[in-house]
C-alpha atoms as a PDB file:
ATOM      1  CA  UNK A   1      -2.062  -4.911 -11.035  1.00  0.00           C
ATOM      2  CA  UNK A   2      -1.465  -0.825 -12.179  1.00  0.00           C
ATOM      3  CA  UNK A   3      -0.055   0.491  -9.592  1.00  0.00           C
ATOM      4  CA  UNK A   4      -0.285   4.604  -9.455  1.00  0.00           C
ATOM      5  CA  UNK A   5       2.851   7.042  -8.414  1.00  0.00           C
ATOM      6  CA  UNK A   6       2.666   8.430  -5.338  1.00  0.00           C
ATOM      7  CA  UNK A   7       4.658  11.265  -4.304  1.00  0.00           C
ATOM      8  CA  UNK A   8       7.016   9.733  -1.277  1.00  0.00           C
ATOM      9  CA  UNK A   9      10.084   9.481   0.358  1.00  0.00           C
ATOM     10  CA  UNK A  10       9.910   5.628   0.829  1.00  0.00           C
ATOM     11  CA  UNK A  11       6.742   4.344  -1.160  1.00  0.00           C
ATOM     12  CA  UNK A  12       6.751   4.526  -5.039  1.00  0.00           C
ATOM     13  CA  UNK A  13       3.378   3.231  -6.136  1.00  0.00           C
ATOM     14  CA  UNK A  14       0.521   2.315  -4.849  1.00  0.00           C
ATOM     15  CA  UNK A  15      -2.435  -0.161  -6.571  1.00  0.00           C
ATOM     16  CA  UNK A  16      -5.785  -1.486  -5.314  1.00  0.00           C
ATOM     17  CA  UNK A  17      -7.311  -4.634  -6.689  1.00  0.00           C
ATOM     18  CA  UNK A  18     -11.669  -3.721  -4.673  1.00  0.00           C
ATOM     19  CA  UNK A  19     -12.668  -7.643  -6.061  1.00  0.00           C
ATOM     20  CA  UNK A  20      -9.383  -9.366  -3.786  1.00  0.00           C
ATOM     21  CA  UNK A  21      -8.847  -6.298  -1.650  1.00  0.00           C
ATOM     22  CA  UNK A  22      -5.395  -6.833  -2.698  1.00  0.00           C
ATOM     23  CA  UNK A  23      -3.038  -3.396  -1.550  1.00  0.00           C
ATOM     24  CA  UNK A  24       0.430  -3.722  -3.889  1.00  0.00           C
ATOM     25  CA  UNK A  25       2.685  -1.290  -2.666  1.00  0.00           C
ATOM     26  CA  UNK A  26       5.752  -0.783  -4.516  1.00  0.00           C
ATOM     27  CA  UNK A  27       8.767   0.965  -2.160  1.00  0.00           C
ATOM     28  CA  UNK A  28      11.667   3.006  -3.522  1.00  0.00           C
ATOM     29  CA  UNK A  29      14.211   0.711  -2.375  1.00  0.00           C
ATOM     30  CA  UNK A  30      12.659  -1.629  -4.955  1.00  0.00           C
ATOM     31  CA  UNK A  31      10.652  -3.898  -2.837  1.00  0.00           C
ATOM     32  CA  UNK A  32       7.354  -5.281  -3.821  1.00  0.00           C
ATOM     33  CA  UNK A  33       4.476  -6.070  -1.158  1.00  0.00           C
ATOM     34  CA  UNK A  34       0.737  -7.503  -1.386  1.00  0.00           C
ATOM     35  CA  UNK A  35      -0.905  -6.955   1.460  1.00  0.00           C
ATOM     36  CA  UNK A  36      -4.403  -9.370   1.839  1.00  0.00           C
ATOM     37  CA  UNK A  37      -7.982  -8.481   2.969  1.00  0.00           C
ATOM     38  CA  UNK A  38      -7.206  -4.889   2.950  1.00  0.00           C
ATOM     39  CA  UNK A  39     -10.649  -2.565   2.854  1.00  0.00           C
ATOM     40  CA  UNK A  40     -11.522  -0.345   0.672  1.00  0.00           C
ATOM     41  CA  UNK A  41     -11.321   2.603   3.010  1.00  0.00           C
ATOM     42  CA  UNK A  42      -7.830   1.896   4.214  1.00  0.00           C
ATOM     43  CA  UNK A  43      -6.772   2.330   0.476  1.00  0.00           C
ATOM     44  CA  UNK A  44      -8.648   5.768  -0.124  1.00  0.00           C
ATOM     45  CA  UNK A  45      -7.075   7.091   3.377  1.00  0.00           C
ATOM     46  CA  UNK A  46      -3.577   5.868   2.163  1.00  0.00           C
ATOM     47  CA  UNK A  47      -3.796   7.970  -1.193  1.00  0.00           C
ATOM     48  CA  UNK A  48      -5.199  10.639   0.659  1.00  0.00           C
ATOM     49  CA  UNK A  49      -3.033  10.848   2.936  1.00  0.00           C
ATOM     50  CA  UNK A  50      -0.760  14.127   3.302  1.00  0.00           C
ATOM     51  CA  UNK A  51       2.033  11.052   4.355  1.00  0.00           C
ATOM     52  CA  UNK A  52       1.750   8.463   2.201  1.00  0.00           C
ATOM     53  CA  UNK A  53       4.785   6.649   4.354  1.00  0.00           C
ATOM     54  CA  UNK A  54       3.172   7.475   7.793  1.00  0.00           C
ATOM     55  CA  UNK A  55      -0.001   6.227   7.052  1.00  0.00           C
ATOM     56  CA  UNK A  56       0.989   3.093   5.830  1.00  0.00           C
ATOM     57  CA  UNK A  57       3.322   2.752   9.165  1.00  0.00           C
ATOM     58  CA  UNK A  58       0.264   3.445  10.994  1.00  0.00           C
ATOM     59  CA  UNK A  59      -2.699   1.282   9.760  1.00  0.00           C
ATOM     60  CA  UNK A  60      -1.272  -0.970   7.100  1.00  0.00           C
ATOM     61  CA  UNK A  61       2.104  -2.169   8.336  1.00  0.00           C
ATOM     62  CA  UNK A  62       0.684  -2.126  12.354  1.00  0.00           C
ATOM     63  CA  UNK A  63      -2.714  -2.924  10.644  1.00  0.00           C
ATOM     64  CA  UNK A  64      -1.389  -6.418  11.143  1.00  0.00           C
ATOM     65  CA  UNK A  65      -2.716  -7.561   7.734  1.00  0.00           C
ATOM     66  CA  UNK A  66      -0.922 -10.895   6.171  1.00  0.00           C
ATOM     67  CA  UNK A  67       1.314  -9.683   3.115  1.00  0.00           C
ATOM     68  CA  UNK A  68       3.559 -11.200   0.412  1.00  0.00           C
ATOM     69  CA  UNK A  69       6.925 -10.197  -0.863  1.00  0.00           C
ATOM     70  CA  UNK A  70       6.902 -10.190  -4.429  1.00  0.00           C
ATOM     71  CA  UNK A  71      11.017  -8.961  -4.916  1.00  0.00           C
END
């Protein structure tokens, strides 16, 4: 998946896959998440987002959607 650079002091990239809803979020430590049945609009707010880290915090990681650890 092509992930895109966000500008962040704990994310690193961010890519969408619309067909899975499939949210890969790469962090700066190195770690490497898919996070399932994400919609389309929680994506778009996350790269929106003037806090790319606090917005994840809020509705992805608290979202309570199932993820994957990749590394």
């Amino acid at each position: 998946m092509e992930r895109k650079h966000v500008s962040s002091s704990n994310l690193s990239s961010v890519g969408y896959d619309p067909d899975t809803k499939t949210l890969e979020i790469e962090f700066l430590n190195g770690g490497l998440y898919q996070y399932f049945d994400v919609p389309l609009n929680i994506y778009n707010g996350l790269m929106a987002a003037s806090s790319h880290g606090t917005y994840f915090d809020q509705y992805i990681k608290k979202g309570g959607y199932r993820f994957k650890k990749l590394r």
